[in-house]
PDB file of N, CA and C in Angstrom:
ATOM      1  N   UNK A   1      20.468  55.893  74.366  1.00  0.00           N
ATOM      2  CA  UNK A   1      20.821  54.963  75.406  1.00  0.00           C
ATOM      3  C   UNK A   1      20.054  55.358  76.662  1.00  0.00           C
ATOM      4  N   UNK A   2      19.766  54.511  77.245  1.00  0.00           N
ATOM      5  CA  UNK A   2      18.665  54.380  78.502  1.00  0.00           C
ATOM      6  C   UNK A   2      19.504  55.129  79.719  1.00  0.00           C
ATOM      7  N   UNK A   3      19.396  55.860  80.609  1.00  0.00           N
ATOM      8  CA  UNK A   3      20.026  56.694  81.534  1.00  0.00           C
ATOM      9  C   UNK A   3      20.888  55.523  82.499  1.00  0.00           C
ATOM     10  N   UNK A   4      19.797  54.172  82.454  1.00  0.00           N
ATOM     11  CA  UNK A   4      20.474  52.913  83.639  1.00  0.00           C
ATOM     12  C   UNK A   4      21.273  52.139  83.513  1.00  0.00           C
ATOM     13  N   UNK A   5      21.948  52.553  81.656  1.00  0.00           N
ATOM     14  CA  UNK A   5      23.034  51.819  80.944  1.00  0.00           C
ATOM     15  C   UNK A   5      24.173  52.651  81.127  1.00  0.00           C
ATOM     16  N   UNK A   6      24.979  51.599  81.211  1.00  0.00           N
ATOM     17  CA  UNK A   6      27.071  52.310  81.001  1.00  0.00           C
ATOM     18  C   UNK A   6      26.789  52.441  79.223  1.00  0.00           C
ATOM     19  N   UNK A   7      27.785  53.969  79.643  1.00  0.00           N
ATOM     20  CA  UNK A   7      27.704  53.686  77.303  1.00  0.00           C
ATOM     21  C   UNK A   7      28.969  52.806  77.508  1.00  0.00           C
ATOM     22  N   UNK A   8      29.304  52.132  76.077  1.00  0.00           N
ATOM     23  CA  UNK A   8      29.971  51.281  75.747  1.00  0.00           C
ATOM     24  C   UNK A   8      30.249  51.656  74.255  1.00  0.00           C
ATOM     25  N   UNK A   9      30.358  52.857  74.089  1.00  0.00           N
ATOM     26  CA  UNK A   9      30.506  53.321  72.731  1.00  0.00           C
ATOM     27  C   UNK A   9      32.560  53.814  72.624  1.00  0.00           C
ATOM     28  N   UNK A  10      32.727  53.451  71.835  1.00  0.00           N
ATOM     29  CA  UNK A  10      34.465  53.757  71.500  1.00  0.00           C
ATOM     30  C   UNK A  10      35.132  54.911  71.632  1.00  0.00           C
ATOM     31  N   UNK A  11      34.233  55.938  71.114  1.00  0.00           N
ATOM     32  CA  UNK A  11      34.638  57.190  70.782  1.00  0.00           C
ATOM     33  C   UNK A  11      35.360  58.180  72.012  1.00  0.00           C
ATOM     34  N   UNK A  12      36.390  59.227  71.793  1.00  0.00           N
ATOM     35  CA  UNK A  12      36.931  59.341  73.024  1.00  0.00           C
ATOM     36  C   UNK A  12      36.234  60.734  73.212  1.00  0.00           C
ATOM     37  N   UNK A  13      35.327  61.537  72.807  1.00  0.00           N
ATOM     38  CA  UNK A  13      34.571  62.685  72.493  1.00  0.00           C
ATOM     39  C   UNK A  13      35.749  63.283  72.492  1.00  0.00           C
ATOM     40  N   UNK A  14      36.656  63.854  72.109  1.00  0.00           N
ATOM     41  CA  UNK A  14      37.396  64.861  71.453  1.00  0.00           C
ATOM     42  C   UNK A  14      37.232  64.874  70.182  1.00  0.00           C
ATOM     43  N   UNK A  15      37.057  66.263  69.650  1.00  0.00           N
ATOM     44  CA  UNK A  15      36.942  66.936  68.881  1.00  0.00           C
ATOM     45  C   UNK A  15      37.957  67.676  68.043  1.00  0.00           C
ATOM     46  N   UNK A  16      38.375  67.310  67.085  1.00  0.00           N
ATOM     47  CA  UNK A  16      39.646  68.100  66.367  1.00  0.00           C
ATOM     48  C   UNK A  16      38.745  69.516  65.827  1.00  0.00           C
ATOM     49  N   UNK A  17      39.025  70.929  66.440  1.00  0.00           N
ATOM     50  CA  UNK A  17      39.169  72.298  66.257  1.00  0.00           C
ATOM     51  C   UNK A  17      39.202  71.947  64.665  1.00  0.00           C
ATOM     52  N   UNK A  18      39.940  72.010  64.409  1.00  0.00           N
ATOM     53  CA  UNK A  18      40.612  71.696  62.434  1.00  0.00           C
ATOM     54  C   UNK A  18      39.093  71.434  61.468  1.00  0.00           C
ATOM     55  N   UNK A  19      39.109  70.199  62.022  1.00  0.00           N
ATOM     56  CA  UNK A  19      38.093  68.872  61.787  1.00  0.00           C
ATOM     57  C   UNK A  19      36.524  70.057  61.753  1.00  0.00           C
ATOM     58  N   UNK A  20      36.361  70.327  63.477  1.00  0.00           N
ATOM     59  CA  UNK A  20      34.576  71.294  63.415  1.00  0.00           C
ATOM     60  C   UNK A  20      34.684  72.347  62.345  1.00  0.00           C
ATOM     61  N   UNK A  21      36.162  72.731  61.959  1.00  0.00           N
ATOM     62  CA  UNK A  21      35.450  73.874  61.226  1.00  0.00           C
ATOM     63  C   UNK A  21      35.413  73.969  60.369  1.00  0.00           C
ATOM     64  N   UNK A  22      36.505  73.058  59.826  1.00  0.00           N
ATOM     65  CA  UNK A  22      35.920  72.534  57.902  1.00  0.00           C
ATOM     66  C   UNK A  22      34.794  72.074  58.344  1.00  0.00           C
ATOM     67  N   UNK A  23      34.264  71.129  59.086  1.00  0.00           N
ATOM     68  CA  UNK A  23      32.783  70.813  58.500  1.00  0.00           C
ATOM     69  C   UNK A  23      31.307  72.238  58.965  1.00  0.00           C
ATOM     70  N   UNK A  24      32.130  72.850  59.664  1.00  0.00           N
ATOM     71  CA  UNK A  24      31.096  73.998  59.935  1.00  0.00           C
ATOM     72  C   UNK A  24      31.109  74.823  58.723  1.00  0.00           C
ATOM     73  N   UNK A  25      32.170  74.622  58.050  1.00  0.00           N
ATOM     74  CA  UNK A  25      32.056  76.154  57.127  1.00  0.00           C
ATOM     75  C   UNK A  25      31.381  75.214  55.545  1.00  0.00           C
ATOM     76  N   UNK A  26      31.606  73.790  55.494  1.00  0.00           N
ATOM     77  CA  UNK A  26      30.904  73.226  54.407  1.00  0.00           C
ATOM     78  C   UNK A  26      29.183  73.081  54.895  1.00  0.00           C
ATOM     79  N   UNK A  27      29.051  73.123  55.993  1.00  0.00           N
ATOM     80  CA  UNK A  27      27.437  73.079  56.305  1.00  0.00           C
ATOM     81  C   UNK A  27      26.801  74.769  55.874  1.00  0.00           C
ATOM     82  N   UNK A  28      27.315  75.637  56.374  1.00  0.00           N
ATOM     83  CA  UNK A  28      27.067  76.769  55.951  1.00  0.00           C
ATOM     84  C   UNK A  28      27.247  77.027  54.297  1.00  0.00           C
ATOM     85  N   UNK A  29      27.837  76.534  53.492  1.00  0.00           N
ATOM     86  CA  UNK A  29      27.771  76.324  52.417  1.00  0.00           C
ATOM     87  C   UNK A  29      27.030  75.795  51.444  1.00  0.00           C
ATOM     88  N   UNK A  30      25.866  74.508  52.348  1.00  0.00           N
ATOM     89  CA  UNK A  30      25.366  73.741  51.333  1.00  0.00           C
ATOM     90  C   UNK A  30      24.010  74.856  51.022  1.00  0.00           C
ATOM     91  N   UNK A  31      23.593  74.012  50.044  1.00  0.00           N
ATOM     92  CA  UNK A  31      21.566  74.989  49.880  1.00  0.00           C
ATOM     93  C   UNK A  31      20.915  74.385  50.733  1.00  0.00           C
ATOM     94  N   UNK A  32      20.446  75.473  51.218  1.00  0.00           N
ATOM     95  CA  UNK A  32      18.950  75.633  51.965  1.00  0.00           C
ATOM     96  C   UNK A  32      18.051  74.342  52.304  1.00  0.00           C
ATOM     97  N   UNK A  33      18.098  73.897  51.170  1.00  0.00           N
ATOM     98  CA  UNK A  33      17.159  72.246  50.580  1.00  0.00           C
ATOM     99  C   UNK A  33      17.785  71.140  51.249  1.00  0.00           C
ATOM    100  N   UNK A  34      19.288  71.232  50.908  1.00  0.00           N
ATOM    101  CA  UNK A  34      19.919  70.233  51.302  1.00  0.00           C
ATOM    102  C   UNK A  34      20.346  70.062  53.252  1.00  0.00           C
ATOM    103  N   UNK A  35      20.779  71.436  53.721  1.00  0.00           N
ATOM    104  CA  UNK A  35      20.817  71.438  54.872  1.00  0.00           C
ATOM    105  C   UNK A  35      19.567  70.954  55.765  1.00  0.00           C
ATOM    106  N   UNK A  36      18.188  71.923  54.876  1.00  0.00           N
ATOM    107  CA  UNK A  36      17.271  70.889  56.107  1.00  0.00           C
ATOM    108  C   UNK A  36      16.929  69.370  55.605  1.00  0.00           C
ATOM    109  N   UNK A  37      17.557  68.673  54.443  1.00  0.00           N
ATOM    110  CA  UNK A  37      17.340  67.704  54.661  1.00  0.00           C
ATOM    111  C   UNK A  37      17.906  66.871  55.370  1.00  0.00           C
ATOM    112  N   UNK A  38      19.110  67.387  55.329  1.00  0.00           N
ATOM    113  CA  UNK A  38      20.362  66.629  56.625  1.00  0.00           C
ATOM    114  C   UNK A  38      19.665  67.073  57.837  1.00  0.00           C
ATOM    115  N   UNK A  39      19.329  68.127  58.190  1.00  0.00           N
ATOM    116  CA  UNK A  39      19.263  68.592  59.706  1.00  0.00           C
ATOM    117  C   UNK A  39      18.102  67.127  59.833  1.00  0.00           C
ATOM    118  N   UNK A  40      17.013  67.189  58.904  1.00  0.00           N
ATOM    119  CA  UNK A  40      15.990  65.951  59.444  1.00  0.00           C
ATOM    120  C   UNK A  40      16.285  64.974  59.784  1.00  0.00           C
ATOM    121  N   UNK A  41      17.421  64.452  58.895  1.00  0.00           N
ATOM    122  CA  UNK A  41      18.153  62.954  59.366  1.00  0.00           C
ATOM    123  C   UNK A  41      18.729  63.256  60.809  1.00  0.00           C
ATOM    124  N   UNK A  42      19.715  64.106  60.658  1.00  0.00           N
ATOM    125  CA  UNK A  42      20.284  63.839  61.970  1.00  0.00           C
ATOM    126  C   UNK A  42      19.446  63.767  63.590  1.00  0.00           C
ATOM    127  N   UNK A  43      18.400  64.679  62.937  1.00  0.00           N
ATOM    128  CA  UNK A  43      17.600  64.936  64.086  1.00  0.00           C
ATOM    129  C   UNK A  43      16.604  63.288  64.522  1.00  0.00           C
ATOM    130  N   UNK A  44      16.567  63.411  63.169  1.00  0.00           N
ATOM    131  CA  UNK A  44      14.940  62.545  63.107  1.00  0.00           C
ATOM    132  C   UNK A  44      14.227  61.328  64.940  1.00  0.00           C
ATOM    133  N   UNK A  45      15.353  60.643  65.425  1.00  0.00           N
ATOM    134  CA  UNK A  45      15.544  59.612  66.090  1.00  0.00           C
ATOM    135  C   UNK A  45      15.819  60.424  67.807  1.00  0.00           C
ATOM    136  N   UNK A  46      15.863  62.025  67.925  1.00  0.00           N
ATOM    137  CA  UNK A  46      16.002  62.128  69.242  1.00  0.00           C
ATOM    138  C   UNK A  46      14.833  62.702  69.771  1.00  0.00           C
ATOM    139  N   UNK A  47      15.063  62.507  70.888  1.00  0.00           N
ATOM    140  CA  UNK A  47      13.999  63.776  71.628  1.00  0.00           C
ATOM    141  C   UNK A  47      13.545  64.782  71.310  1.00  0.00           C
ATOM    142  N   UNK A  48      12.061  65.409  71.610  1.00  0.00           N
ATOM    143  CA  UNK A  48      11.773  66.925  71.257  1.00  0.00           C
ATOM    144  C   UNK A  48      13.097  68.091  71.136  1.00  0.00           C
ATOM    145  N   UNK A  49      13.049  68.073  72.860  1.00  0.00           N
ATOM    146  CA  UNK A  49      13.873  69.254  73.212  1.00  0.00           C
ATOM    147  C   UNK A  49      15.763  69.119  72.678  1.00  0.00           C
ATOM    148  N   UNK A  50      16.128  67.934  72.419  1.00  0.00           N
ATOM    149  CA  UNK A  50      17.627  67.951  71.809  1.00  0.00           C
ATOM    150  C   UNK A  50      17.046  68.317  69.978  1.00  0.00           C
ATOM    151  N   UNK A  51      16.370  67.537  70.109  1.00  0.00           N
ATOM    152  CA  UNK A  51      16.331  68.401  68.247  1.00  0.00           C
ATOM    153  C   UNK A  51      16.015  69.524  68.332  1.00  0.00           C
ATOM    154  N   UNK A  52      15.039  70.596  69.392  1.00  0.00           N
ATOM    155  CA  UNK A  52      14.930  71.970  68.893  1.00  0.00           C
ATOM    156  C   UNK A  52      16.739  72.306  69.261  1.00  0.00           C
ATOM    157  N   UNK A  53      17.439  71.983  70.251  1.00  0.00           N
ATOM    158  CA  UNK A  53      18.609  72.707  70.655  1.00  0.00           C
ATOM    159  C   UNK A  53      19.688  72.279  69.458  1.00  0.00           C
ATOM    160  N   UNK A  54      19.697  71.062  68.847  1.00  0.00           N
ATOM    161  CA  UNK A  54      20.655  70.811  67.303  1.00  0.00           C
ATOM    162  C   UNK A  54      19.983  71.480  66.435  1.00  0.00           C
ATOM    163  N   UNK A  55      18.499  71.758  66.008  1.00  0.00           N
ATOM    164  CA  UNK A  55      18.270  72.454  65.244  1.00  0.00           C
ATOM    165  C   UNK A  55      19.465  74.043  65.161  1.00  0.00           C
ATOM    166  N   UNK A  56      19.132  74.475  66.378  1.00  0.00           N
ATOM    167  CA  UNK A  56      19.158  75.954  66.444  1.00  0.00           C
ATOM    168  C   UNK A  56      20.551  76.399  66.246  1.00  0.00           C
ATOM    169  N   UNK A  57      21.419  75.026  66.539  1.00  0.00           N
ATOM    170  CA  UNK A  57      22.705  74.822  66.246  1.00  0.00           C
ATOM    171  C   UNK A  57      23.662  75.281  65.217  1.00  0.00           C
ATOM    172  N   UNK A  58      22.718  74.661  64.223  1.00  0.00           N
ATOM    173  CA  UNK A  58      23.016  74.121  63.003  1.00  0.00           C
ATOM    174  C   UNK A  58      22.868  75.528  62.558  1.00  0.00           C
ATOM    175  N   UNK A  59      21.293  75.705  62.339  1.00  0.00           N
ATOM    176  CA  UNK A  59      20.861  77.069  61.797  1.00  0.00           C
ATOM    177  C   UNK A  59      21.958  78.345  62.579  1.00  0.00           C
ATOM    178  N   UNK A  60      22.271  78.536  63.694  1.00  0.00           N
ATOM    179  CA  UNK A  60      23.216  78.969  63.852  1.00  0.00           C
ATOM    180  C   UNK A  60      24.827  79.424  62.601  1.00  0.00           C
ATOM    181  N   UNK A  61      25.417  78.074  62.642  1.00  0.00           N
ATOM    182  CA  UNK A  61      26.062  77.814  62.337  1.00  0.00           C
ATOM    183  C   UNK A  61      26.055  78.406  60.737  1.00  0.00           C
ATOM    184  N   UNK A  62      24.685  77.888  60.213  1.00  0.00           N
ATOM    185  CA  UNK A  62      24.260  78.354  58.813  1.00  0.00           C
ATOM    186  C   UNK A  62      24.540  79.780  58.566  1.00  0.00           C
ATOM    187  N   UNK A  63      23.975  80.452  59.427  1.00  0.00           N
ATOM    188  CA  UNK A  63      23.767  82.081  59.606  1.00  0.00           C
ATOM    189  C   UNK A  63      25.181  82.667  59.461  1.00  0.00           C
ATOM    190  N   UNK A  64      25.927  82.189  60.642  1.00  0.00           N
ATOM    191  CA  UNK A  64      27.138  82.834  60.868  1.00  0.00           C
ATOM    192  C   UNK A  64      28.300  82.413  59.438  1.00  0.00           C
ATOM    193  N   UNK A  65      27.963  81.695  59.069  1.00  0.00           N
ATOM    194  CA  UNK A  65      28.742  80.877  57.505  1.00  0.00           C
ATOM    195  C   UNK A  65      28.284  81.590  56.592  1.00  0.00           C
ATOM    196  N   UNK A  66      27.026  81.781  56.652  1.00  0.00           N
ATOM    197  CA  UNK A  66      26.971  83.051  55.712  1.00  0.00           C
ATOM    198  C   UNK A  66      26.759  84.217  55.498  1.00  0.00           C
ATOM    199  N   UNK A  67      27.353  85.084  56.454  1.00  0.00           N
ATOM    200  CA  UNK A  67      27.724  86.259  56.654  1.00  0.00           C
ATOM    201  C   UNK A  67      28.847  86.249  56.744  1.00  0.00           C
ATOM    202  N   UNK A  68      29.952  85.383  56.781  1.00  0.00           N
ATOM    203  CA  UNK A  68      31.117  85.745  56.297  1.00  0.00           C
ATOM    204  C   UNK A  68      31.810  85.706  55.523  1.00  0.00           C
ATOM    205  N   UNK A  69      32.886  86.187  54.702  1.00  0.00           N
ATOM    206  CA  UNK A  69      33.224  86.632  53.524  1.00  0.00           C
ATOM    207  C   UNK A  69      34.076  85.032  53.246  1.00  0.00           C
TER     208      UNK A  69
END
């Protein structure tokens, strides 16, 4: 969305705790293959600098998911 637009999107950005971390601990779960193929989609459509910072996210996320028991 263009910086000179109101969003008009529904969503109330809250985040159910519950909700991020089942899906954090199934992202850290998937293979290798499959995560960067998702990371591409999600990324694919933004800016340079927000996809390196969701990249690093994610991969984050990956790391710490799997180092724990």
């Amino acid at each position: 969305m263009q910086d000179s637009k109101i969003a008009t999107l529904p969503g109330t950005g809250v985040v159910s705790p519950k909700k991020l971390a089942k899906l954090a601990d199934a992202w850290g779960k998937l293979p290798e293959k499959e995560r960067a193929k998702q990371l591409k989609a999600l990324t694919r459509d933004l800016p340079p600098q927000h996809r390196d910072l969701i990249e690093r996210y994610f991969k984050q996320i990956a790391e710490a998911r799997s180092t724990t028991p």
